[in-house]
Protein backbone atom coordinates (compact mmCIF):
# COMPACT_ATOMS: atom_id res chain seq x y z
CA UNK A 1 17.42 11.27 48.54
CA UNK A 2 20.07 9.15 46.35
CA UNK A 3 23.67 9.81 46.91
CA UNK A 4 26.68 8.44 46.28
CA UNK A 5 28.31 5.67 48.30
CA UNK A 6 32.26 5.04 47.53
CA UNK A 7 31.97 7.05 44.34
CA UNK A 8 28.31 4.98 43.43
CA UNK A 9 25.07 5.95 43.94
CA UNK A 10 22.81 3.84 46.15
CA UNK A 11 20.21 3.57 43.52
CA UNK A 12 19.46 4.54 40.11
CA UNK A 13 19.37 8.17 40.24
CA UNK A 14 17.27 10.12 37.44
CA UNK A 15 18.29 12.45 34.81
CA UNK A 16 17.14 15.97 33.02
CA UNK A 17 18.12 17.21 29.98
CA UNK A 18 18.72 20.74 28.97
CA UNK A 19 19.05 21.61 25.13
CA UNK A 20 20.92 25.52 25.33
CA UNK A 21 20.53 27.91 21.93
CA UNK A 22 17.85 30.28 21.06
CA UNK A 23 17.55 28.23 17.31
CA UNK A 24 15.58 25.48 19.38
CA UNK A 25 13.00 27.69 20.00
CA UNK A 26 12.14 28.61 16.60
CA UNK A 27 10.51 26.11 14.00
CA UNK A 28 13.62 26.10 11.74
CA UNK A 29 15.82 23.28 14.64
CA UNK A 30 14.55 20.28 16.15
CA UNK A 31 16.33 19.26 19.43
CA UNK A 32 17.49 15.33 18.22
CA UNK A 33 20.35 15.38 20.95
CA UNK A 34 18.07 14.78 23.86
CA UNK A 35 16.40 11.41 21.90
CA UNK A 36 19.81 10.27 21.36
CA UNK A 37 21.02 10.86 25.37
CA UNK A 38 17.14 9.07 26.63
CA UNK A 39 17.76 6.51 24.97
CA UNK A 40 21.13 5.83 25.93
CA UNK A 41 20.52 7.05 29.58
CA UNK A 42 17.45 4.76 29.45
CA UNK A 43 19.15 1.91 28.28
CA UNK A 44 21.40 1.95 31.76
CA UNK A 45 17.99 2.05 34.01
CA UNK A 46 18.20 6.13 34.46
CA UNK A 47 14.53 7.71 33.83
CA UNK A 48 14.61 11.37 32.48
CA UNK A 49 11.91 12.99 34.37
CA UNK A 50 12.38 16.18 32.54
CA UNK A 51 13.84 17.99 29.50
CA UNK A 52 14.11 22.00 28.54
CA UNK A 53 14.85 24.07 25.44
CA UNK A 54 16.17 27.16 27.04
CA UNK A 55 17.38 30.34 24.83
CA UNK A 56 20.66 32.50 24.90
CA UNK A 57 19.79 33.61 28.26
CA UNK A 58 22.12 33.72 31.08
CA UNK A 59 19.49 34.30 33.66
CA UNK A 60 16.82 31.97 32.30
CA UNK A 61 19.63 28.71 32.26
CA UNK A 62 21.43 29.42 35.99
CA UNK A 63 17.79 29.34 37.05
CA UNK A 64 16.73 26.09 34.87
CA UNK A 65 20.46 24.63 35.94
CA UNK A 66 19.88 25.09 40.05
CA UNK A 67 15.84 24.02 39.41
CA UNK A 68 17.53 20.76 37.75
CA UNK A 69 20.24 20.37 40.31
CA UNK A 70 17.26 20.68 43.10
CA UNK A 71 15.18 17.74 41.42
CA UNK A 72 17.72 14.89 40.08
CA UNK A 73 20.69 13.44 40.75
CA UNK A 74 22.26 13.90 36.72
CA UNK A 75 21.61 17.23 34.68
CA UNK A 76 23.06 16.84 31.09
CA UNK A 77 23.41 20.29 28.81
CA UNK A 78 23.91 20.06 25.34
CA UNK A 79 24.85 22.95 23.18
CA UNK A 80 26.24 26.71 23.92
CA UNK A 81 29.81 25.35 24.29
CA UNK A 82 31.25 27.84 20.93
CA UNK A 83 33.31 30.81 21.15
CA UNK A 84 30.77 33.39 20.65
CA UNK A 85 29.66 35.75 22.99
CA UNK A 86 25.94 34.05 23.15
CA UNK A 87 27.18 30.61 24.18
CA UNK A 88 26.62 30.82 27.74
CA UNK A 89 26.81 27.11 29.04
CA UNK A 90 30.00 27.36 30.58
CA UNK A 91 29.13 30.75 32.44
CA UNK A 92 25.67 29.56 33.60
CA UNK A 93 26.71 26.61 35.19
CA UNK A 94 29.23 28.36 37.41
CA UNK A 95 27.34 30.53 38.34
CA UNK A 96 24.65 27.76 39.41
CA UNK A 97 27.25 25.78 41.04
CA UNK A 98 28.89 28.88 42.62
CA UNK A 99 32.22 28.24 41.10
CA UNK A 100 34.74 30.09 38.79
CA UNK A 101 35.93 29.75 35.11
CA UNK A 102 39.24 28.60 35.14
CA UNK A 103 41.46 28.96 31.84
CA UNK A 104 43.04 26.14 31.07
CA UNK A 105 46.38 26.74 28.69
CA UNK A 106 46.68 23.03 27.87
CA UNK A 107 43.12 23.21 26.16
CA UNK A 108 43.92 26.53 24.62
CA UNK A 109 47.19 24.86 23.06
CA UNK A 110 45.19 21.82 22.03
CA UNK A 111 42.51 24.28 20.20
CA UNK A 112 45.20 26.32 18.58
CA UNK A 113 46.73 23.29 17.00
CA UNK A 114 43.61 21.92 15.94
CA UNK A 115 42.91 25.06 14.08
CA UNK A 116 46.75 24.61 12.39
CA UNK A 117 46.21 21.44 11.38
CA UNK A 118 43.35 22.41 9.03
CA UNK A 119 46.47 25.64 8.22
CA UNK A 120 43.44 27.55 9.57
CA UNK A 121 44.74 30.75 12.66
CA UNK A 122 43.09 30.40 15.25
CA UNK A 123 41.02 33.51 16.51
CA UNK A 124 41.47 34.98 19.63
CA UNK A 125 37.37 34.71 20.50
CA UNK A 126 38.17 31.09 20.27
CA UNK A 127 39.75 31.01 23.75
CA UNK A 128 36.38 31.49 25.21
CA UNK A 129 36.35 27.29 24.95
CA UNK A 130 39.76 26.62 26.87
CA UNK A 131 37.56 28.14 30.38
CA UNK A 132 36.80 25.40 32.44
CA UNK A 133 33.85 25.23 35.54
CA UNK A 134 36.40 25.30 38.21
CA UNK A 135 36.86 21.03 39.76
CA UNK A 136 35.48 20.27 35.80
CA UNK A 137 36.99 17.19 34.22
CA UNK A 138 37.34 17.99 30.58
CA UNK A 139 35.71 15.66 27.79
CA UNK A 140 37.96 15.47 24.47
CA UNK A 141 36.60 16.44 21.04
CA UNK A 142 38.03 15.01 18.59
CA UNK A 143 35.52 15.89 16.19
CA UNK A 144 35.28 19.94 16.85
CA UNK A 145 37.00 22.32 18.63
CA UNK A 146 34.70 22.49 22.08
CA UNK A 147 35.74 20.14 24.93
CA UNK A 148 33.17 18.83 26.77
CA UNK A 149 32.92 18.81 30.65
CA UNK A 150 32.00 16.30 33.38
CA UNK A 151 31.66 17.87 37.34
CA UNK A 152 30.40 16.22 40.11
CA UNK A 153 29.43 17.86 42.78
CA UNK A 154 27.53 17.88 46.55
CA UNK A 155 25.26 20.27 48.02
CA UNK A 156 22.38 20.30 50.27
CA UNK A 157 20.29 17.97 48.18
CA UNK A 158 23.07 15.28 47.98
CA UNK A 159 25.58 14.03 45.01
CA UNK A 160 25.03 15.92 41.64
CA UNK A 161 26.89 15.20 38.61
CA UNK A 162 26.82 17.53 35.50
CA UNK A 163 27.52 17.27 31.99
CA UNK A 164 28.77 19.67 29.43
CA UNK A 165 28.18 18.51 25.87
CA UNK A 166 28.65 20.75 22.73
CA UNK A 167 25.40 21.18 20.31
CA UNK A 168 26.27 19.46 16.89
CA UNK A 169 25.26 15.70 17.21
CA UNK A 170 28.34 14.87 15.30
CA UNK A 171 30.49 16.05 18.13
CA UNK A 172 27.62 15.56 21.24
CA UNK A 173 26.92 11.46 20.49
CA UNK A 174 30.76 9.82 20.35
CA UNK A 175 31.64 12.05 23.29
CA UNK A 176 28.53 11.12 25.25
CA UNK A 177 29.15 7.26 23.95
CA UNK A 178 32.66 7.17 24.71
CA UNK A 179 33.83 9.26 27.52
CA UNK A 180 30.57 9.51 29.61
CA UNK A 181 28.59 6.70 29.83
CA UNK A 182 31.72 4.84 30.80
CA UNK A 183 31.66 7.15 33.75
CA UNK A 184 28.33 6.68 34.27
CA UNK A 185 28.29 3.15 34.29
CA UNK A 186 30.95 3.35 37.10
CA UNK A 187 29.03 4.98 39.44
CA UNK A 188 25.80 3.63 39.05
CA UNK A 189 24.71 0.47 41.62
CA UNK A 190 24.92 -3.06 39.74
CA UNK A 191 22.12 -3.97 37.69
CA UNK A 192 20.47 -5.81 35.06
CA UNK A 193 18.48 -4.13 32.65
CA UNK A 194 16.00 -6.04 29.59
CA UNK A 195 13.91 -4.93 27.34
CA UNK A 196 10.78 -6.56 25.49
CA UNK A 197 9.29 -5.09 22.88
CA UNK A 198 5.95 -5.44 21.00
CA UNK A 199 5.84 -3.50 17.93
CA UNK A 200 1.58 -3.36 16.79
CA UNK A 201 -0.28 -2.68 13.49
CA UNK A 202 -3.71 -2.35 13.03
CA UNK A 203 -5.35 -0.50 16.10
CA UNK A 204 -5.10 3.35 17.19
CA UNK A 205 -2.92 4.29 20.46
CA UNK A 206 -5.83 5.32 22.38
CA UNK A 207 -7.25 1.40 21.47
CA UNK A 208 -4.63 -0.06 22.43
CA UNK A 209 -3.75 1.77 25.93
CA UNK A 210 -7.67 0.89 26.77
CA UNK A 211 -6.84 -2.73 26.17
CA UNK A 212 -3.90 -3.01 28.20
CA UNK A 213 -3.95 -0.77 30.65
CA UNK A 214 -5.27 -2.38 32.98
CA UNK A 215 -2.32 -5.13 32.92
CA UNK A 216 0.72 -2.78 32.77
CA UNK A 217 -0.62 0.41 34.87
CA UNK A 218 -0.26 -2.70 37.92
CA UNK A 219 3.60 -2.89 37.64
CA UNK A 220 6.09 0.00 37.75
CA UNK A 221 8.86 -2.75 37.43
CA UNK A 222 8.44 -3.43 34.40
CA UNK A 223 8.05 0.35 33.45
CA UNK A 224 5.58 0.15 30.23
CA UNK A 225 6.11 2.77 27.45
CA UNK A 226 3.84 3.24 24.27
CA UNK A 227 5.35 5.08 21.44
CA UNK A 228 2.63 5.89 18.27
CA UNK A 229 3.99 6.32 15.11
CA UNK A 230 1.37 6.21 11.66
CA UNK A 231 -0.04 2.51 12.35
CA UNK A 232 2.67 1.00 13.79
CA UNK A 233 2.91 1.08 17.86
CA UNK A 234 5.70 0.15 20.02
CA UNK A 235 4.95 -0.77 23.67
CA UNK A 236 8.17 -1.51 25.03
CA UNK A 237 8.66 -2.99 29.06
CA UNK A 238 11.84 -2.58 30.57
CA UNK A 239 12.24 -4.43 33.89
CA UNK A 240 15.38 -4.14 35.99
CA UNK A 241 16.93 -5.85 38.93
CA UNK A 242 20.08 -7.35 40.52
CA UNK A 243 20.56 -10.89 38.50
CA UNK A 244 19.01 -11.80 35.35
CA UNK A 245 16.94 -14.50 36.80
CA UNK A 246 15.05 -11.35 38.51
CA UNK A 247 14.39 -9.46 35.76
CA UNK A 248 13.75 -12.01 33.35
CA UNK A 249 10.66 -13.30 36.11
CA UNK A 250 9.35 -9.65 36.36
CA UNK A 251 9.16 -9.65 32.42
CA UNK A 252 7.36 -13.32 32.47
CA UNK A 253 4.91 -11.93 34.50
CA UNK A 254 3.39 -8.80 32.94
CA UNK A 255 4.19 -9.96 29.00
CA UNK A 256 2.19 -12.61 28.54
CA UNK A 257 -0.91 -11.15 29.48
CA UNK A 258 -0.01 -8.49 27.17
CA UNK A 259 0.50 -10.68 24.58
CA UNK A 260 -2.37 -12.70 24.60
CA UNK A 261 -5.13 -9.37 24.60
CA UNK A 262 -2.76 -7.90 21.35
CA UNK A 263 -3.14 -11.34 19.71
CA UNK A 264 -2.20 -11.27 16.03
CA UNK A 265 -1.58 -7.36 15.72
CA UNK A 266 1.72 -7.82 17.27
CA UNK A 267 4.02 -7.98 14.21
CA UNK A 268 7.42 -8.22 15.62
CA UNK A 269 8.52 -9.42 18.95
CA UNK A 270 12.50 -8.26 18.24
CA UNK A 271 12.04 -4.70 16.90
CA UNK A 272 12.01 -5.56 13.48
CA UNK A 273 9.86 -3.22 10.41
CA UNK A 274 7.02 -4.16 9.73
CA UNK A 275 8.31 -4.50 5.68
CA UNK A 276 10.65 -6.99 7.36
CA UNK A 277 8.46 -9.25 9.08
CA UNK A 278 6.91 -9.48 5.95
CA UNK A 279 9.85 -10.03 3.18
CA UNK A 280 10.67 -12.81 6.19
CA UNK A 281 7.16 -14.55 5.86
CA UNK A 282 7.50 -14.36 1.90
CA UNK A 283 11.10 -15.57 1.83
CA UNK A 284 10.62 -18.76 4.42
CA UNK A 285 7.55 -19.93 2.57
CA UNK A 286 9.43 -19.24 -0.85
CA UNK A 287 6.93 -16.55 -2.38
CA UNK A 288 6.68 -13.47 -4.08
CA UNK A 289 4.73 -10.08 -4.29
CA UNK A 290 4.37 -7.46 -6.49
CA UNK A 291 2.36 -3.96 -5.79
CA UNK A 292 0.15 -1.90 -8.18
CA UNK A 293 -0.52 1.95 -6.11
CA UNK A 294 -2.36 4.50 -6.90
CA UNK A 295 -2.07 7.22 -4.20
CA UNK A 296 0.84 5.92 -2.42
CA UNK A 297 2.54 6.69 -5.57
CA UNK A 298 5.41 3.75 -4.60
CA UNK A 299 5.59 4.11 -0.66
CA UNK A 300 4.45 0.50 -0.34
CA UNK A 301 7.32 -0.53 -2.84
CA UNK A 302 10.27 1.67 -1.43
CA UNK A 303 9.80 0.36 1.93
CA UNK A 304 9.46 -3.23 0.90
CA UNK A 305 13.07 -2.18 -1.23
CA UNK A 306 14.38 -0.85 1.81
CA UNK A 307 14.92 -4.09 3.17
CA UNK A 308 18.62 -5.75 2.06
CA UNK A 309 17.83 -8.71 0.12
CA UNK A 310 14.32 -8.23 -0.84
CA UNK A 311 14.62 -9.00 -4.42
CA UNK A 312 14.67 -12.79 -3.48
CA UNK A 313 10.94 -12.21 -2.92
CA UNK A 314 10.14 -8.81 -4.59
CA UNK A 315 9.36 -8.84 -8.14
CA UNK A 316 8.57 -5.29 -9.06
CA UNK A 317 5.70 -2.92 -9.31
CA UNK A 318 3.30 -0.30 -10.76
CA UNK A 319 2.41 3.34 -9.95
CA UNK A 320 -0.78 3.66 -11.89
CA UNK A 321 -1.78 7.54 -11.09
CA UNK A 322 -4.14 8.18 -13.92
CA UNK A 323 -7.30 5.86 -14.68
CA UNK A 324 -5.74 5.70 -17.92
CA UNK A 325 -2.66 4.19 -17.21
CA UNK A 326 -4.40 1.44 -14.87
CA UNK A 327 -5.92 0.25 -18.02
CA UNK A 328 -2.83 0.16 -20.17
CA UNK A 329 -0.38 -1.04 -17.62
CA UNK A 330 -2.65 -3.66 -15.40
CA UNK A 331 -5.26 -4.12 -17.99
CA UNK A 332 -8.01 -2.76 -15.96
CA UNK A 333 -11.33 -2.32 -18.03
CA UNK A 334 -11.88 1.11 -18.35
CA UNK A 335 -16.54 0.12 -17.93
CA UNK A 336 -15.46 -1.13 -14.72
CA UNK A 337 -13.51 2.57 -13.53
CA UNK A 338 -16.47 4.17 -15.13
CA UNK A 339 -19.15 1.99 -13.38
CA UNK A 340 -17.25 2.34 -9.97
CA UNK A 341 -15.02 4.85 -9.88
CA UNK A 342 -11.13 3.98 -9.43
CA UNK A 343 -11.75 4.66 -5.48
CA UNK A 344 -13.70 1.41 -5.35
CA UNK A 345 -13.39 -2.48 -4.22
CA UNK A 346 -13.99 -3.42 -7.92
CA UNK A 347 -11.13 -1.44 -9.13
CA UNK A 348 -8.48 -2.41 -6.15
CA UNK A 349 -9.26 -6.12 -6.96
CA UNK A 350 -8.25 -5.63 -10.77
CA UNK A 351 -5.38 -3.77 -9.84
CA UNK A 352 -4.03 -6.68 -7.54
CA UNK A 353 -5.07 -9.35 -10.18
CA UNK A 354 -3.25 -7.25 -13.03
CA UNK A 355 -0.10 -7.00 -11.10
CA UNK A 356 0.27 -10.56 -10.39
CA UNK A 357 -0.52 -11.55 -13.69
CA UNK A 358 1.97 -9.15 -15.50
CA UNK A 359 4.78 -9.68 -13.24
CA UNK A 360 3.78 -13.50 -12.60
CA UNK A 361 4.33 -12.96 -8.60
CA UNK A 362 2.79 -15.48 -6.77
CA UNK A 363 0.54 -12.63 -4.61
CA UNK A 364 0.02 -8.98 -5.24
CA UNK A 365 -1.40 -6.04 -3.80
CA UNK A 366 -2.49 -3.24 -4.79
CA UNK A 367 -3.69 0.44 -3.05
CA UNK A 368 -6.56 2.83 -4.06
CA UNK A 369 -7.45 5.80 -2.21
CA UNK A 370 -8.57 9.58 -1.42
CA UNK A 371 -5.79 10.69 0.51
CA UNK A 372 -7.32 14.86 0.39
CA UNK A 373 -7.37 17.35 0.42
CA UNK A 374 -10.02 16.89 -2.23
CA UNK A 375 -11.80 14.45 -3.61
CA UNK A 376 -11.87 13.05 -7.40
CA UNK A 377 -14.36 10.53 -6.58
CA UNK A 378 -17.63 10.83 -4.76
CA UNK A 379 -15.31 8.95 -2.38
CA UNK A 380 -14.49 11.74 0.70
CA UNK A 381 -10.89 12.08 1.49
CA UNK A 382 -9.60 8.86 3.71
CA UNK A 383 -11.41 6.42 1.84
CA UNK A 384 -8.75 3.79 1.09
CA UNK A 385 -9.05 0.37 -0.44
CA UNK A 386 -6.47 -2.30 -0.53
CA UNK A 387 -6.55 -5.17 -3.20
CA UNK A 388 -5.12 -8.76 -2.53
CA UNK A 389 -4.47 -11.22 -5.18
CA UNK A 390 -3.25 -14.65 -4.70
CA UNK A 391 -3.86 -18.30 -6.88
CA UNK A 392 -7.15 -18.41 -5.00
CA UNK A 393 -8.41 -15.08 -6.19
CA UNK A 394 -8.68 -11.71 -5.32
CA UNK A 395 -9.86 -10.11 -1.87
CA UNK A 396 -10.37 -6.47 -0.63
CA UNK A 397 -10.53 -4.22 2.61
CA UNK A 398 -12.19 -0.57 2.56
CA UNK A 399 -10.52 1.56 5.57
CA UNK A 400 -11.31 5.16 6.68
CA UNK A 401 -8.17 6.94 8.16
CA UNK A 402 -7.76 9.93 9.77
CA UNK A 403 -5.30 12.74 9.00
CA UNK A 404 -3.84 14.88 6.25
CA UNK A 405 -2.78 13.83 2.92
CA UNK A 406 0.74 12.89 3.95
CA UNK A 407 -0.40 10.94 7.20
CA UNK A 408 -3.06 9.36 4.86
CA UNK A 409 -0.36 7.89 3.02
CA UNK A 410 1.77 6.63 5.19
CA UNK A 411 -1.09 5.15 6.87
CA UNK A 412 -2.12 3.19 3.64
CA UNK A 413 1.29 2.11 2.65
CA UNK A 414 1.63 0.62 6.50
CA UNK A 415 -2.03 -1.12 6.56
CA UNK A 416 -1.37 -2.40 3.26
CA UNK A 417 1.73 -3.76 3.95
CA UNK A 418 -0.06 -5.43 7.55
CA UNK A 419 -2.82 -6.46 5.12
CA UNK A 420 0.26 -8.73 2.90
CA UNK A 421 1.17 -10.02 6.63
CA UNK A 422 -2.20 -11.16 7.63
CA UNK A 423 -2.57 -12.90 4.20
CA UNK A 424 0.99 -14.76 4.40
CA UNK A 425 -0.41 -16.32 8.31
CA UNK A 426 -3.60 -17.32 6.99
CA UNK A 427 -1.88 -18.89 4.11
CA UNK A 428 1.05 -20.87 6.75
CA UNK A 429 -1.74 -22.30 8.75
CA UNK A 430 -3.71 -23.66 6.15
């Protein structure tokens, strides 16, 4: 058991996370509060063991409230703070904690001249939000009209605290930023806390974890998390400890290793995009690129546009849909699309050659694929080739990814934008 010693708790204590409102169960609401509160409980050492979507039900959150209370040290609710009759945060948690709602008429007055402010009367349902859980600390909101709520409390199981956040992310994050992790940070033990991150293209999750596994599953300080998005791979360690000298050793000591079985897939040591890393390679050697796509139908050049500053290096590019139009715009010889098909090596390496020359960018690539759900080629749906042209000539890679058309895609557009990257090395070391 943790508990709190002179207002601190002896150790990290954990956290769970309770979204409240009946829209989070259907497919219409995604719960984005809880990602925002991980990461910024994370980022003070807490772990989240657990986090729950639980509907309008009074019943169903006392339960999941005293279940939380029974298991962590920190139980944060977001949502079900409004006036209505169905926002039942308030109720549930005193009747978890076995306290009253207590009206508060400074909060009521503070409500009712929000309200007239905005010339707006305030209606007498809206009271419902002045009720306090009885030894609550209220949160302000300067940003809505629900105030948020901060108890701590002992029991049987030790020091609890509990926080009361409303649902809209505009109100939930500067209240959570502002009021509690200040309070949070005051009674948590002293620590230092770093992260390293490794972000990876070019190799499946299930790859990776098989590769490294057997280095980070040794160590649960650093704690090793792997986050999979399409081609790109985070594996972040986040060691903590008392002094910085600590911490920084634990790192030293499971990184490396890490670092030397992901070799050149790892893109970006400092959490940087992948279309960054490479506008950063192009800029320091004093290049450019230009992109000819097919199926991507410009993904590869908006995210190489989403970088600031990218038209020191970027010098345009072509969305060539129709066989037709990669003949008129990159000059690619209609015998060769009939002889191949524009699914093909042949094609891809015209397309990259046809975009350098037109826009006179010192390399080019250039994206050909079946991304499904049918096929226009004898090519089956996946089939992707990527196109590289450079003074030295042209070169080509044929991949097979999995997925639906959209994941297809975005797969493509990231391994041909790793494909640019791998190019740009080879081309520094030589």
């Amino acid at each position: 058991m943790w508990e709190l010693r002179g207002g601190e708790f002896s150790k990290v204590p954990d956290a769970e996370i309770i979204a409240v409102g009946s829209e989070l169960l259907t497919h219409e609401r995604v719960d984005t509060n809880s990602l925002f509160v991980t990461e910024h409980l994370n980022a003070l050492g807490i772990e989240v063991s657990r986090k729950l979507v639980v509907g309008d039900d009074r019943r169903r959150l006392t339960a999941a409230i005293r279940d939380a209370l029974s298991n962590v040290e920190i139980v944060v609710l977001s949502g079900g703070l409004g006036p209505t009759e169905d926002d039942l945060t308030r109720d549930a948690v005193a009747d978890a904690l076995g306290r009253k709602l207590i009206f508060s008429q400074e909060i009521c007055d503070q409500i009712e001249e929000r309200f007239r402010r905005f010339q707006r009367k305030m209606a007498e349902i809206n009271k419902r939000q002045a009720y306090l859980v009885e030894g609550a600390d209220p949160l302000e909101n300067p940003r809505g009209t629900a105030p948020g709520q901060w108890i701590e409390t002992g029991g049987e199981a030790g020091e609890r605290i509990v926080m009361l956040l409303p649902g809209p992310p505009g109100e939930l994050k500067p209240m959570f930023t502002d009021q509690c992790v200040p309070r949070l940070i005051r009674h948590l033990p002293p620590q230092v806390i770093r992260v390293r991150q490794f972000r990876v293209a070019g190799m499946g999750e299930s790859d990776l974890d098989q590769l490294i596994a057997p280095v980070y599953t040794k160590y649960t300080n650093p704690a090793t998390t792997i986050l999979a998005g399409a081609g790109d791979i985070h594996v972040n360690l986040r060691a903590r400890g008392e002094t910085e000298e600590e911490v920084e050793r634990l790192l030293d000591e499971v990184a490396p290793p890490i670092e030397e079985l992901l070799g050149d897939r790892i893109y970006s040591r400092k959490g940087e995009s992948l279309e960054a890393v490479v506008g950063d390679l192009l800029r320091s050697s004093k290049t450019t690129l230009s992109v000819a796509e097919s199926c991507t139908g410009g993904l590869v050049g908006q995210r190489i546009t989403s970088v600031a500053g990218s038209s020191d290096y970027f010098m345009g590019g072509f969305i060539v849909y129709s066989d037709a139009v990669k003949t008129s715009l990159l000059g690619v010889d209609p015998a060769l699309i009939e002889a191949h098909t524009a699914v093909s090596e042949e094609v891809t390496r015209a397309m990259a050659a046809g975009a350098r020359s037109k826009t006179g960018s010192t390399y080019a690539i250039s994206v050909t694929c079946e991304a499904g759900p049918r096929s226009a080629t004898p090519a089956a749906p996946g089939t992707v080739f990527l196109g590289f042209a450079s003074e030295a000539g042209t070169d080509a890679r044929k991949l097979h990814l999995p997925g639906d058309r959209n994941r297809i895609r975005n797969l493509t557009a990231q391994s041909a934008l790793d494909f640019v990257r791998r190019k740009l090395l080879a081309a520094d070391r030589r």
